[in-house]
Protein backbone atom coordinates (compact mmCIF):
# COMPACT_ATOMS: atom_id res chain seq x y z
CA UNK A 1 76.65 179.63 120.81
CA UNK A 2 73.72 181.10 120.89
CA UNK A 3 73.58 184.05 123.36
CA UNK A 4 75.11 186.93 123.89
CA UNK A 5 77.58 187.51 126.26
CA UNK A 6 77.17 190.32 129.12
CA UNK A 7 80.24 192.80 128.62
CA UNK A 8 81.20 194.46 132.03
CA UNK A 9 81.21 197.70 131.05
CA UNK A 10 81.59 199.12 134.54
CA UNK A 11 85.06 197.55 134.93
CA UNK A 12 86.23 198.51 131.52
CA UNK A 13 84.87 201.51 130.49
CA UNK A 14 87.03 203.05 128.15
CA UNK A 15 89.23 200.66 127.98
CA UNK A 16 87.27 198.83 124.92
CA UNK A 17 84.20 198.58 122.96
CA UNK A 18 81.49 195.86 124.07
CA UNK A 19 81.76 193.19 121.59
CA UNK A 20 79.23 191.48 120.25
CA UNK A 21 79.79 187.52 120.61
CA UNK A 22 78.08 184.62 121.93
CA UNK A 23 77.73 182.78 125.25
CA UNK A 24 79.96 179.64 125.36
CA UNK A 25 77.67 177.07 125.71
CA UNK A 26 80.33 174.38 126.33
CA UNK A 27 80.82 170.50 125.14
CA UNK A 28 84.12 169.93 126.46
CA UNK A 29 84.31 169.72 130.48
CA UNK A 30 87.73 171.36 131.70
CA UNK A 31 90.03 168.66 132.51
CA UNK A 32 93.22 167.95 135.06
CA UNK A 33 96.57 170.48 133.68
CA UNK A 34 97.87 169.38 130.81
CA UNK A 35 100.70 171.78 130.70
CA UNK A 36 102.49 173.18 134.02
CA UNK A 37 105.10 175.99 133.77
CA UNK A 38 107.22 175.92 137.04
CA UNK A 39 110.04 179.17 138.02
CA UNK A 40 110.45 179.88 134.83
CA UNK A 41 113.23 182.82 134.50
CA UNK A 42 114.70 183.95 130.96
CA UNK A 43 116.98 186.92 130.67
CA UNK A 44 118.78 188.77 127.47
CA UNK A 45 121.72 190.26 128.04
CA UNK A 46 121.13 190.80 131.93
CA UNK A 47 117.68 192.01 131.27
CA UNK A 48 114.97 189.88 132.54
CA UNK A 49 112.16 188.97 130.01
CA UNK A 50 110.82 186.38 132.75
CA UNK A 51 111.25 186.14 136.72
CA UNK A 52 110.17 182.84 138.67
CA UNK A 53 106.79 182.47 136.51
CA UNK A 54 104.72 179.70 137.37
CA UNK A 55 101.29 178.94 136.44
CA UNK A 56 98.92 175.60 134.30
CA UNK A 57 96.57 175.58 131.77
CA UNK A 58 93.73 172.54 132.21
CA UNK A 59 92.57 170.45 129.48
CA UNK A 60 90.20 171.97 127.07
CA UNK A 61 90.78 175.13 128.86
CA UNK A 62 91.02 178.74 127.47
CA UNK A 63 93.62 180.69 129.57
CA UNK A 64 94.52 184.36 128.45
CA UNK A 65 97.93 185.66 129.19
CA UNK A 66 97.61 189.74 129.42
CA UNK A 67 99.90 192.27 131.26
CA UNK A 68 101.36 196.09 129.29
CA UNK A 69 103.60 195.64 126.85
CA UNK A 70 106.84 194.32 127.29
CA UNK A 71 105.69 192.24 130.30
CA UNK A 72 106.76 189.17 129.13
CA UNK A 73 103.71 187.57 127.47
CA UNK A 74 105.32 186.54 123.72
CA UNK A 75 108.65 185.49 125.49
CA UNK A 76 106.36 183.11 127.82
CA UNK A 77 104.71 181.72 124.75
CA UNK A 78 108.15 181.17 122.80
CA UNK A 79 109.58 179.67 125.83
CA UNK A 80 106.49 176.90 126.02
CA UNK A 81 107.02 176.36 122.35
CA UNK A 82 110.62 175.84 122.33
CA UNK A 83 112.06 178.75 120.66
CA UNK A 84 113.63 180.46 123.77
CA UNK A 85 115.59 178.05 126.67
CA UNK A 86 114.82 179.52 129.79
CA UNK A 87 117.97 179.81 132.08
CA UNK A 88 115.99 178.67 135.24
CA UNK A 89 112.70 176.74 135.28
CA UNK A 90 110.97 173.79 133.51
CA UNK A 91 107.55 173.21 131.12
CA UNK A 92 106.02 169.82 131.63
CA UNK A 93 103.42 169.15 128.77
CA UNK A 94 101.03 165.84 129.16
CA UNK A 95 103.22 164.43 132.04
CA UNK A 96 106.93 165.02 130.18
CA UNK A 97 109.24 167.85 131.67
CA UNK A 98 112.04 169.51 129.83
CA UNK A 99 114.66 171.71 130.31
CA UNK A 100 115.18 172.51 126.76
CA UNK A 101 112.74 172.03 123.57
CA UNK A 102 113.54 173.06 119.88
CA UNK A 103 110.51 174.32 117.90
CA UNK A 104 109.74 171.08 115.59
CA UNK A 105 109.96 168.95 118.47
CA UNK A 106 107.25 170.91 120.31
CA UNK A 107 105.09 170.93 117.55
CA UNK A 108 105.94 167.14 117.03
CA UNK A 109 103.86 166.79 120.55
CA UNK A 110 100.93 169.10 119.55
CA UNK A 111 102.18 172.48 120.18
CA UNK A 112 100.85 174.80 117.66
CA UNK A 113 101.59 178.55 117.06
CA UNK A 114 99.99 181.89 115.69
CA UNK A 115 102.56 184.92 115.87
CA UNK A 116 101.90 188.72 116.24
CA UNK A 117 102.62 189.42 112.00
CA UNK A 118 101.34 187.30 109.72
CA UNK A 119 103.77 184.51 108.51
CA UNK A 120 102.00 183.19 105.74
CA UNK A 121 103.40 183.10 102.18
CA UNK A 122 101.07 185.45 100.20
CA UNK A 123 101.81 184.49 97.04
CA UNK A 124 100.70 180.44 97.62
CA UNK A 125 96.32 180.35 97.55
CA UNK A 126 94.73 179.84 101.26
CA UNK A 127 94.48 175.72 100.66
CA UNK A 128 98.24 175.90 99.88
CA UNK A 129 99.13 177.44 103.16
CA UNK A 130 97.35 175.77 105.51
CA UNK A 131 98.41 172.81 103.92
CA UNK A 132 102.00 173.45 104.95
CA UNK A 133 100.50 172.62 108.57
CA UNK A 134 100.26 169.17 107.60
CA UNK A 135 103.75 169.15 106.76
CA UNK A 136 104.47 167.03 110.20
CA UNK A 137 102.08 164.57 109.67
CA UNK A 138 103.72 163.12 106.32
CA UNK A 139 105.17 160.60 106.24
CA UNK A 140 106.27 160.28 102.21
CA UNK A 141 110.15 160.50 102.03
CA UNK A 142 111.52 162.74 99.31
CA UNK A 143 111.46 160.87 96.29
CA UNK A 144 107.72 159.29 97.02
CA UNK A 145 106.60 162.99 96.99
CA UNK A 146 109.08 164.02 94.02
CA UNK A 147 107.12 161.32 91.54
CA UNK A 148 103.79 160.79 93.02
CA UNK A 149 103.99 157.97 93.80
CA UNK A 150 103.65 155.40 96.91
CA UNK A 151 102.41 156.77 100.24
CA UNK A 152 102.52 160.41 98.61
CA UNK A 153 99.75 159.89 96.29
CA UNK A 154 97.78 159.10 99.41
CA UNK A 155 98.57 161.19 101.70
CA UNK A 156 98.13 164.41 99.45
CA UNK A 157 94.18 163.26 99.01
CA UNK A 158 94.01 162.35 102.46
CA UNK A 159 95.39 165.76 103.97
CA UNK A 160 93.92 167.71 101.63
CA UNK A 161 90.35 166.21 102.92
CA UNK A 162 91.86 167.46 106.48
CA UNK A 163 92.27 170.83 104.87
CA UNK A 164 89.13 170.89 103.40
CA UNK A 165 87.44 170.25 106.58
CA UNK A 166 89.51 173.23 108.12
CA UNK A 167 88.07 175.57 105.49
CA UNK A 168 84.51 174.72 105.67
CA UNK A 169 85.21 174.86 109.39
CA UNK A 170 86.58 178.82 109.23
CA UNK A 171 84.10 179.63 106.77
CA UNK A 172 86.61 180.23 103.91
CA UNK A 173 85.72 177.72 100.90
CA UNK A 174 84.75 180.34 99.18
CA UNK A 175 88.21 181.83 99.01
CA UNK A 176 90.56 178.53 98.63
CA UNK A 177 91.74 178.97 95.92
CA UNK A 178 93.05 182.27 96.20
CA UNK A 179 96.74 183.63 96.55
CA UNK A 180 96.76 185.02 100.27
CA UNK A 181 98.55 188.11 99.41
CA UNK A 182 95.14 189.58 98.08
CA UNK A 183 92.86 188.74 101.16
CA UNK A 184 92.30 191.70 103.65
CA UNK A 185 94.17 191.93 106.45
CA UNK A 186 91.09 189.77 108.87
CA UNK A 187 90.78 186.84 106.23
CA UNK A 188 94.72 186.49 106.48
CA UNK A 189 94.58 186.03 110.08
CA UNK A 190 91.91 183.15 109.65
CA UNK A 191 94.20 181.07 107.52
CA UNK A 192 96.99 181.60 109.77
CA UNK A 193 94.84 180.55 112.28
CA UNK A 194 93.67 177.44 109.68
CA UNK A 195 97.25 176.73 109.26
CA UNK A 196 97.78 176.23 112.97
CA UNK A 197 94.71 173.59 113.56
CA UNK A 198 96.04 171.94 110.16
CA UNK A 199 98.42 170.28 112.76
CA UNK A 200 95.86 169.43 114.87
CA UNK A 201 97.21 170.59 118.16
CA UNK A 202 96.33 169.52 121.49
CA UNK A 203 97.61 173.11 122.75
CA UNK A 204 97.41 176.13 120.67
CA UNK A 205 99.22 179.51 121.25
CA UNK A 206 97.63 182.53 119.31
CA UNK A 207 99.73 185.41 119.79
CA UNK A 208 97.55 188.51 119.87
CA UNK A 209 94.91 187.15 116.80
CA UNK A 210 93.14 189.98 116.59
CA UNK A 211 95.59 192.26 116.68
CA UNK A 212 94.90 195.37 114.36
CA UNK A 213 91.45 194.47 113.26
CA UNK A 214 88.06 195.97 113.03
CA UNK A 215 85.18 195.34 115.24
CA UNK A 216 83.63 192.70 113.01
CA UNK A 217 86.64 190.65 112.05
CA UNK A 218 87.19 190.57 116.18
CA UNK A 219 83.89 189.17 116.40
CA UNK A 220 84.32 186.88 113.54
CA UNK A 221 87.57 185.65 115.11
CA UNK A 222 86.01 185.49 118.85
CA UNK A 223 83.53 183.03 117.70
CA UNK A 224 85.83 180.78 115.52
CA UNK A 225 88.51 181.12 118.67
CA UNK A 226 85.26 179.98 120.78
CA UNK A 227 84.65 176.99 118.08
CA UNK A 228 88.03 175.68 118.79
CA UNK A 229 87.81 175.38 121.91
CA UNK A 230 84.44 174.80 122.75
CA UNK A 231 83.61 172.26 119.51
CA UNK A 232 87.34 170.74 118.56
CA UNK A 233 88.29 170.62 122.70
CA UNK A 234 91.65 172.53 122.04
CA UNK A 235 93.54 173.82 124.67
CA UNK A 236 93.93 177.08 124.15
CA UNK A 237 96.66 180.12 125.34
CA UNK A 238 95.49 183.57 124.43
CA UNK A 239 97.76 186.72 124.15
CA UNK A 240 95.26 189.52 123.70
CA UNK A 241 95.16 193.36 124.61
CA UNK A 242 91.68 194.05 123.83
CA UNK A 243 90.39 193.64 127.84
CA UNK A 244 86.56 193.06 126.42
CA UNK A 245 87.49 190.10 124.61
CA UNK A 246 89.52 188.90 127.30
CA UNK A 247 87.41 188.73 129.72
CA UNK A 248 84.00 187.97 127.75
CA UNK A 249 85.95 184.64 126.29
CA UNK A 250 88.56 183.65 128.99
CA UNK A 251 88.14 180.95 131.43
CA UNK A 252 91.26 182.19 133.43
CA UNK A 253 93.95 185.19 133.33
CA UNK A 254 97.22 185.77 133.93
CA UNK A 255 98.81 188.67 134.07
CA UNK A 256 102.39 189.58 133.97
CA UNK A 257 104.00 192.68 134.74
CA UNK A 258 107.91 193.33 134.14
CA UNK A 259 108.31 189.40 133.29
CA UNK A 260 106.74 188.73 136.80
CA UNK A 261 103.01 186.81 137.31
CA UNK A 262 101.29 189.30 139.64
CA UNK A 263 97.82 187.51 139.59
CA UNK A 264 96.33 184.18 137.70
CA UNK A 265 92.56 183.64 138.18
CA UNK A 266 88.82 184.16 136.92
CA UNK A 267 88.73 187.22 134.51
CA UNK A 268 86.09 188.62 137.68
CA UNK A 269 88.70 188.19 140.01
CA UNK A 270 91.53 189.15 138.07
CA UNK A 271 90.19 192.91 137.09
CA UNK A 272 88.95 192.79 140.55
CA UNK A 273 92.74 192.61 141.76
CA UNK A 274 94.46 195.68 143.28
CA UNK A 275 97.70 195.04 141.77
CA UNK A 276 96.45 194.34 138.32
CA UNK A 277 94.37 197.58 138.39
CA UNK A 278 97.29 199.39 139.74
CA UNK A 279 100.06 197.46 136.85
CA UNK A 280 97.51 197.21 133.71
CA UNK A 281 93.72 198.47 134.25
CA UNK A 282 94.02 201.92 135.48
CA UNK A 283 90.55 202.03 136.42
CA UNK A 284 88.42 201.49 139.81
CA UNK A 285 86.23 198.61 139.80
């Protein structure tokens, strides 16, 4: 990445500050959908979280989902990754549809998640909690791990390897060894974010990442966020309110508005869109 991205600042003027991250300068080509969601509808209580949403993300692909808040965009993430049923709809992921999906089985087939707070367990060190994304991946049964012995003797140095390549990959070696509890708020985020490509996901969901940080740790995550997709090839959904980062990373958009999908395209077209500007922007391109 080694050029800086143009920020539209006629579009979003005053809507965010330009950001100052690179040009994606790409080594994964977007593939075929890997993921289709088709009239999806979810409701609590008679209200409706979700109406009739339908939309696909591509291989390799970075897709944002944006809209105000309480438009839906969490629920839509929690319904791909199996912690909401949808009443009406299906989500077919690499060719296999389902109605209904717990959690663990969707990160069994490479689902992986980020959330809004930080779920991490501060007092563990950073190497400790993103090891807990391995967690899936062993295969020791409970008294193998309990003594050391067998298959847990090897898996523990051959996921920790995993987890060391994770850290020199986020740029957080330094820091391994300490409790998470005492890392500011932008180096917690990483290891969350650590954590999730522990599991080595084909499709990761990051729930508004950058959520409450400064303009440095957003272009610190931006770039790693880039890095992931671009160098590991992971699909990628994005929930993000910060409109520059949106659309200076995005490959597509799409917006919701009162659980409905009221536009999916290129960020250009999207903020370009009458009823987006009207539901979300506010401004006149």
């Amino acid at each position: 990445m080694n050029t800086a991205i143009k920020y539209n600042e006629t579009v979003f003027q005053g809507l965010s500050s330009p950001i100052d991250v690179y040009a994606r300068t790409r080594s994964q080509k977007i593939g075929a959908p890997i993921l289709q969601v088709k009239n999806v509808s979810l409701s609590f209580g008679g209200v409706a979280a979700l109406e009739d949403v339908s939309f696909n993300v591509k291989e390799h692909e970075l897709l944002a989902i944006i809209g105000p808040n309480g438009a839906g965009k969490s629920s839509m993430l929690n319904v791909i990754n199996g912690v909401y049923h949808p009443q009406k709809g299906q989500i077919t992921f690499f060719g296999e549809t389902r109605h209904k999906m717990n959690a663990h089985h969707s990160a069994e087939q490479g689902i992986a998640r980020t959330f809004q707070n930080i779920a991490l367990f501060p007092g563990m060190t950073v190497i400790d909690n993103i090891m807990t994304g391995r967690n899936l991946k062993m295969k020791a049964n409970f008294l193998e791990q309990a003594l050391y012995i067998g298959r847990a003797k090897k898996e523990e140095i051959y996921h920790r390897q995993k987890v060391e390549e994770i850290l020199d990959f986020l740029h957080i070696q330094p820091i391994r060894k300490t409790p998470v509890g005492r890392l500011p708020y932008g180096l917690q985020k990483r290891v969350e974010l650590g954590r999730a490509l522990a599991a080595e996901p084909r499709l990761l969901l990051l729930d508004e990442p950058m959520a409450g940080m400064n303009m440095e740790e957003k272009e610190d995550m931006c770039r790693f966020i880039l890095d992931v997709n671009d160098e590991l090839g992971t699909t990628i959904i994005l929930i993000e309110h910060d409109m520059g980062v949106v659309m200076d990373i995005s490959d597509r958009v799409v917006v919701l508005n009162y659980g409905m999908k009221i536009a999916i395209g290129t960020p250009k077209a999207v903020c370009e869109d009458k009823d987006v500007i009207e539901a979300y922007l506010g401004v006149n391109p």
